[in-house]
Protein backbone atom coordinates (compact mmCIF):
# COMPACT_ATOMS: atom_id res chain seq x y z
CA UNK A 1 0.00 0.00 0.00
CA UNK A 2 1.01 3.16 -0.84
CA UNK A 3 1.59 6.55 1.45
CA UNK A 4 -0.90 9.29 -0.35
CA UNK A 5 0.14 12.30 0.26
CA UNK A 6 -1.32 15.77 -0.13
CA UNK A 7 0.89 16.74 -3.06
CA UNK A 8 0.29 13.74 -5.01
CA UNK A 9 -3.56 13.88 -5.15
CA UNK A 10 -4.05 17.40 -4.83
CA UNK A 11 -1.37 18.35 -7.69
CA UNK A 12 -1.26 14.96 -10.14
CA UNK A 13 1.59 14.65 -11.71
CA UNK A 14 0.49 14.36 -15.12
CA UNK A 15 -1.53 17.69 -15.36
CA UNK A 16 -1.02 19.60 -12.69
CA UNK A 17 -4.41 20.82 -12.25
CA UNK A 18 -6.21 21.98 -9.38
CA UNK A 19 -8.66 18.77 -6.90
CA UNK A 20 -11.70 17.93 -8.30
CA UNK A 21 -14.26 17.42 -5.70
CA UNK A 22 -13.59 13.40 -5.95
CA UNK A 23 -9.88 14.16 -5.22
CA UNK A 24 -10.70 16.19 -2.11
CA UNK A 25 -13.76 13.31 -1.35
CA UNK A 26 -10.72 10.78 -1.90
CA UNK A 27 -8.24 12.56 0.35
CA UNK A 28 -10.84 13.05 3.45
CA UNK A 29 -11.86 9.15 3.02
CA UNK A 30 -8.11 8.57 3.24
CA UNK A 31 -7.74 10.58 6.06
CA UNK A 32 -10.77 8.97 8.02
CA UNK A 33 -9.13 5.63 7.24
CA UNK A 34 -6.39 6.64 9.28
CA UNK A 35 -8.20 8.18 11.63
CA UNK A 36 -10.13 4.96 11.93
CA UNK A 37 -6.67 3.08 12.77
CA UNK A 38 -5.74 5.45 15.08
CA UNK A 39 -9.13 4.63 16.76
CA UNK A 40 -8.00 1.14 17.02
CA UNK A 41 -4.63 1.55 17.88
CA UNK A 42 -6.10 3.52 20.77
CA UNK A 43 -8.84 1.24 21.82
CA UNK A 44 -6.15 -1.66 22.07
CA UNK A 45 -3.34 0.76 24.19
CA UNK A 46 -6.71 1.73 26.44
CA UNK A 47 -7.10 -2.50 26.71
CA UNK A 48 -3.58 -2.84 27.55
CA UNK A 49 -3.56 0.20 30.30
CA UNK A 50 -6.72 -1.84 31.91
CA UNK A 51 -4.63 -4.94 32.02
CA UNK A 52 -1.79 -3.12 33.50
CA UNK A 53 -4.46 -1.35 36.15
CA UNK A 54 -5.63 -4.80 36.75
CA UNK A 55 -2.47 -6.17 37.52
CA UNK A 56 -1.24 -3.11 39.75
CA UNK A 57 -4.64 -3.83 41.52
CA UNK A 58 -3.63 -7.85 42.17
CA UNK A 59 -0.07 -6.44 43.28
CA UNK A 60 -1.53 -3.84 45.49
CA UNK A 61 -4.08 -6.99 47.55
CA UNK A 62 -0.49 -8.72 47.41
CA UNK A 63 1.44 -6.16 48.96
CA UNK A 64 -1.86 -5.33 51.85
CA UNK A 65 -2.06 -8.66 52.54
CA UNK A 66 1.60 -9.38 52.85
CA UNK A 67 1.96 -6.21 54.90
CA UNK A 68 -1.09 -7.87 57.50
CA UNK A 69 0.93 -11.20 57.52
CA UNK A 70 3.95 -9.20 58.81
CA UNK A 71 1.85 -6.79 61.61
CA UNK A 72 0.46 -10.44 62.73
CA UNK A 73 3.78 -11.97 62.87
CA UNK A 74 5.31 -8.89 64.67
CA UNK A 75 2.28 -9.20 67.09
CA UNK A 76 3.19 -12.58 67.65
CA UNK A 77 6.90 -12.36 68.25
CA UNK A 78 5.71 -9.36 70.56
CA UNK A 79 3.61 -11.46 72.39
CA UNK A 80 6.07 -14.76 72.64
CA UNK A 81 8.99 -12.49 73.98
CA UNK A 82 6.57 -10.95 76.44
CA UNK A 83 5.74 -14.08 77.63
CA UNK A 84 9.70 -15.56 77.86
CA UNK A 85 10.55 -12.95 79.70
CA UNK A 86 7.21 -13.30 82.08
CA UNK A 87 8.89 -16.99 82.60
CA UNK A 88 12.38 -16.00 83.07
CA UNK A 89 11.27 -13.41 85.59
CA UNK A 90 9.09 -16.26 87.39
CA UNK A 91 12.34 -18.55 87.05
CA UNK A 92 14.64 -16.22 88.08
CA UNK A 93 12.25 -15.45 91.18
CA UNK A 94 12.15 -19.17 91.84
CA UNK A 95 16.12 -19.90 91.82
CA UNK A 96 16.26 -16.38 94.55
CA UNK A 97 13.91 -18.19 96.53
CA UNK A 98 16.00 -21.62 96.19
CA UNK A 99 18.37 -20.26 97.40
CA UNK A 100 17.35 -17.68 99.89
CA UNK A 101 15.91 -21.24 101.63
CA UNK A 102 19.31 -23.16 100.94
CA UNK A 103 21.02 -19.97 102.53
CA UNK A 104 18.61 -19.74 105.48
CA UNK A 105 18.89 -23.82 106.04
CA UNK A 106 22.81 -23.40 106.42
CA UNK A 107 22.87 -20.84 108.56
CA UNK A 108 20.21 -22.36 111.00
CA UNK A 109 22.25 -25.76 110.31
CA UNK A 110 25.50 -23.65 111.45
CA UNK A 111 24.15 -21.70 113.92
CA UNK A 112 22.53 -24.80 115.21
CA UNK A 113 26.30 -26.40 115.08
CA UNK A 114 27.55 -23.49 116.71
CA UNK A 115 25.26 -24.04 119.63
CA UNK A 116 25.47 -27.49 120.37
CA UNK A 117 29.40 -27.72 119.89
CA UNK A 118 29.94 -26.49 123.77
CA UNK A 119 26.98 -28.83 124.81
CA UNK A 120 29.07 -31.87 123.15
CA UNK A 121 32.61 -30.91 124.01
């Protein structure tokens, strides 16, 4: 197919006479053509950009969803390392209390030893 241009069917080239009416009929039908695959062209870049919306939409769910997954899982860690420590502290208070009672046994035990070493000697 070949490009018509405005020279070339306004101005022939074998009489260069003015348009007829048909030649100025011609050229706007031409021109409408185009026009018509410019309409197309169009239409399918407007299909594309709503492909490309749809997909931004999917990434955008993606991305909300992931960033719920991570608030949970923060939450949870928050939670577990409240209650380790909670245990550690009851552990911790535990072992004191072991050994406040092994420290209060020995010195009743030597205090005990201490007073019934002149009753025995």
């Amino acid at each position: 197919m070949t490009t018509l241009t405005l020279e070339t069917i306004l101005d022939s080239e074998f009489n260069n006479q003015p348009a007829t009416k048909a030649d100025l009929r011609n050229l706007g039908m031409h021109v409408d053509s185009q026009f018509a695959m410019v309409d197309v062209r169009f239409a399918q870049v407007d299909a594309r950009f709503a492909q490309v919306d749809a997909r931004f939409t999917q990434v955008d769910a993606r991305f909300n969803e992931l960033d719920t997954k991570i608030t949970n899982l923060g939450t949870d860690i928050r939670q577990d390392l409240a209650e380790f420590k909670l245990e550690i502290r009851q552990l911790n208070t535990e072992s004191l209390r072991h050994n406040i009672y092994f420290m209060i046994g020995f010195a009743l035990t030597a205090i005990g030893m201490l007073a019934a070493a002149p009753i025995f000697s």
